[in-house]
Every structure is written in structure tokens, then in C-alpha cells.
Protein backbone atom coordinates (compact mmCIF):
# COMPACT_ATOMS: atom_id res chain seq x y z
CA UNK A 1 27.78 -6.36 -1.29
CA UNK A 2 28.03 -3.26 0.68
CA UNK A 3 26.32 0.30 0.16
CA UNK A 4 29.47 1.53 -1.65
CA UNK A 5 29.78 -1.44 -3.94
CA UNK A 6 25.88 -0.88 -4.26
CA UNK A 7 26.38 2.90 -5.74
CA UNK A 8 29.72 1.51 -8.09
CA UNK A 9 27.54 -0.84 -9.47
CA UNK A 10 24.33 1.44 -10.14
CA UNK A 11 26.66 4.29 -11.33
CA UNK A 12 28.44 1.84 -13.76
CA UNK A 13 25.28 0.71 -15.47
CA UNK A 14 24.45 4.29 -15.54
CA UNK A 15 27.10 6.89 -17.33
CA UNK A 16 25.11 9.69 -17.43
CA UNK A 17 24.43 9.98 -13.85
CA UNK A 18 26.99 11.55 -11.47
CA UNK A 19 28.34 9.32 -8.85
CA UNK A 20 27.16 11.87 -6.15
CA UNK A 21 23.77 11.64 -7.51
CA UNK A 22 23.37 8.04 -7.47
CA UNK A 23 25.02 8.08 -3.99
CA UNK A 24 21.98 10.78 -3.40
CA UNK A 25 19.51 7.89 -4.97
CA UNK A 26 20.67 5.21 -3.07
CA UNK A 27 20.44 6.93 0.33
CA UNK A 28 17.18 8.05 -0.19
CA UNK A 29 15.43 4.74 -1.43
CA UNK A 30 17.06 2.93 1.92
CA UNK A 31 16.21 6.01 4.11
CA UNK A 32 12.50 5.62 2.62
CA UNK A 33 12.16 1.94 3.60
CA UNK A 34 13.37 2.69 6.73
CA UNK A 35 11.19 5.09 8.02
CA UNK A 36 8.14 2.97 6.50
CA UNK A 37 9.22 0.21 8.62
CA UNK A 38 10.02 2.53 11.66
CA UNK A 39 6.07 3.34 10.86
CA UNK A 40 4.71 0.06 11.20
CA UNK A 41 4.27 -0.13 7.42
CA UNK A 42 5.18 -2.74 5.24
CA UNK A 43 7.31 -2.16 2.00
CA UNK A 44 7.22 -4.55 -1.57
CA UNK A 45 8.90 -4.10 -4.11
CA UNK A 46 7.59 -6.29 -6.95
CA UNK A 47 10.08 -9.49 -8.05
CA UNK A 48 12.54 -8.56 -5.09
CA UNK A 49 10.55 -9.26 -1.97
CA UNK A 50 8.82 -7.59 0.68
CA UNK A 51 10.28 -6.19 3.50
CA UNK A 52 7.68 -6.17 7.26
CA UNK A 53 7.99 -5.57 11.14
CA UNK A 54 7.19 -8.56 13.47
CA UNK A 55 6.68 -8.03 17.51
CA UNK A 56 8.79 -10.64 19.45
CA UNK A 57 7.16 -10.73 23.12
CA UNK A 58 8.90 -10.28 26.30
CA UNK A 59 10.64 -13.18 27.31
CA UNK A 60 12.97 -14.62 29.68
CA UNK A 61 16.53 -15.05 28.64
CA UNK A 62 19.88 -16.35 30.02
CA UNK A 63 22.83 -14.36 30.57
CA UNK A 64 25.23 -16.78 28.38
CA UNK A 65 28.30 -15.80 30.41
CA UNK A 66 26.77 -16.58 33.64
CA UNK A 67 23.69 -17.80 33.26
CA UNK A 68 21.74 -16.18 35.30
CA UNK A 69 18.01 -15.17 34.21
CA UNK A 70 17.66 -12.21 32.69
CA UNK A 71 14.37 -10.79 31.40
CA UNK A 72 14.25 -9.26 28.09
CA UNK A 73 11.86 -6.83 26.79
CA UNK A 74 9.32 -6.79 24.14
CA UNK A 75 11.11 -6.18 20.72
CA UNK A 76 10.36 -5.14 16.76
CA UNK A 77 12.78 -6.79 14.40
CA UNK A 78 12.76 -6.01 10.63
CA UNK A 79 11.80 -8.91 8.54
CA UNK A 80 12.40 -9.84 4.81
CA UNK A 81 10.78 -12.24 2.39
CA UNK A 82 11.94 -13.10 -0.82
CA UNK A 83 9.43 -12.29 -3.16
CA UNK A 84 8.54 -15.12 -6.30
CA UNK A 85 10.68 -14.13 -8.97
CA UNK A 86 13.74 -13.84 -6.38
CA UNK A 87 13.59 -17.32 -5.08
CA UNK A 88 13.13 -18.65 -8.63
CA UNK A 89 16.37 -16.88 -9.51
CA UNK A 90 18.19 -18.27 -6.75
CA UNK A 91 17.14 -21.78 -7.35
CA UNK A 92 17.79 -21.27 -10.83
CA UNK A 93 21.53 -20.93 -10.16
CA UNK A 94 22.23 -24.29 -8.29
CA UNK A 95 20.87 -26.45 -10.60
């Protein structure tokens, strides 16, 4: 699912808001997490999961197309956990 499928859905479930206003919703939740985790912080939301920042070190790499070393610098990736309630749902459907 992408953002627009995201906003179709949400403003189906939800007559009485405008399109444009969920759109307005929608963009501000994700722009929220975003700059929490640009911040260092960490963001759950409660039966979805919990979104977190991890450091990867500097290491040294490989240039795949020639291999030659290459170093690579010290990174922050974004990092998601399913929460509980999530995982039990998703485990729920293959059996």
C-alpha cells in the first residue's frame, strides 16, 4: 500500500471528512514520526509497533562492480518492530 491508497482507504472509512483533510492528516502524522526519529527519539504506537534509530559503525565495504575497498561512513538507519498485537495478527492469518 502506498500513501495515496493510504488516504483512499482512511477517507472511505470516514465520509464526513474531506479527502484534502485526511490527505492533511496523513501527512502530518508521517511528517511527525519523522522528525522524532530525525531527533533521536523513539516513536510507539500501541498494538502497531514501535518505530527507533540504530547507529551502524564505519566500516569497510567493497565496491561490488570492481571490488575494490571502499570505506563507508558511520550511518543512522530507521528501524521498526512489530509491536504484540501486530505479530499476533499476522500469525493469525497463516494458520
Amino acid at each position: 500500500m502506498i500513501k495515496s491508497e493510504l488516504i483512499l482507504r482512511v477517507a472511505a472509512r470516514n465520509p464526513h471528512l474531506y479527502q484534502r483533510d485526511v490527505e492533511t492528516i496523513v501527512g502530518a502524522i508521517l511528517d511527525t514520526i519523522g522528525d522524532a526519529l530525525a531527533r533521536g527519539d523513539r516513536v510507539e504506537l500501541r498494538g502497531f509497533g514501535a518505530f527507533s534509530v540504530k547507529k551502524r559503525d564505519a566500516r569497510a565495504g567493497r565496491n561490488p562492480r570492481t571490488g575494490a575497498a571502499v570505506e563507508v561512513g558511520e550511518k543512522r538507519i530507521p528501524v521498526f518492530k512489530t509491536g504484540k498485537d501486530m505479530r499476533e495478527r499476522l500469525n493469525a492469518a497463516s494458520r
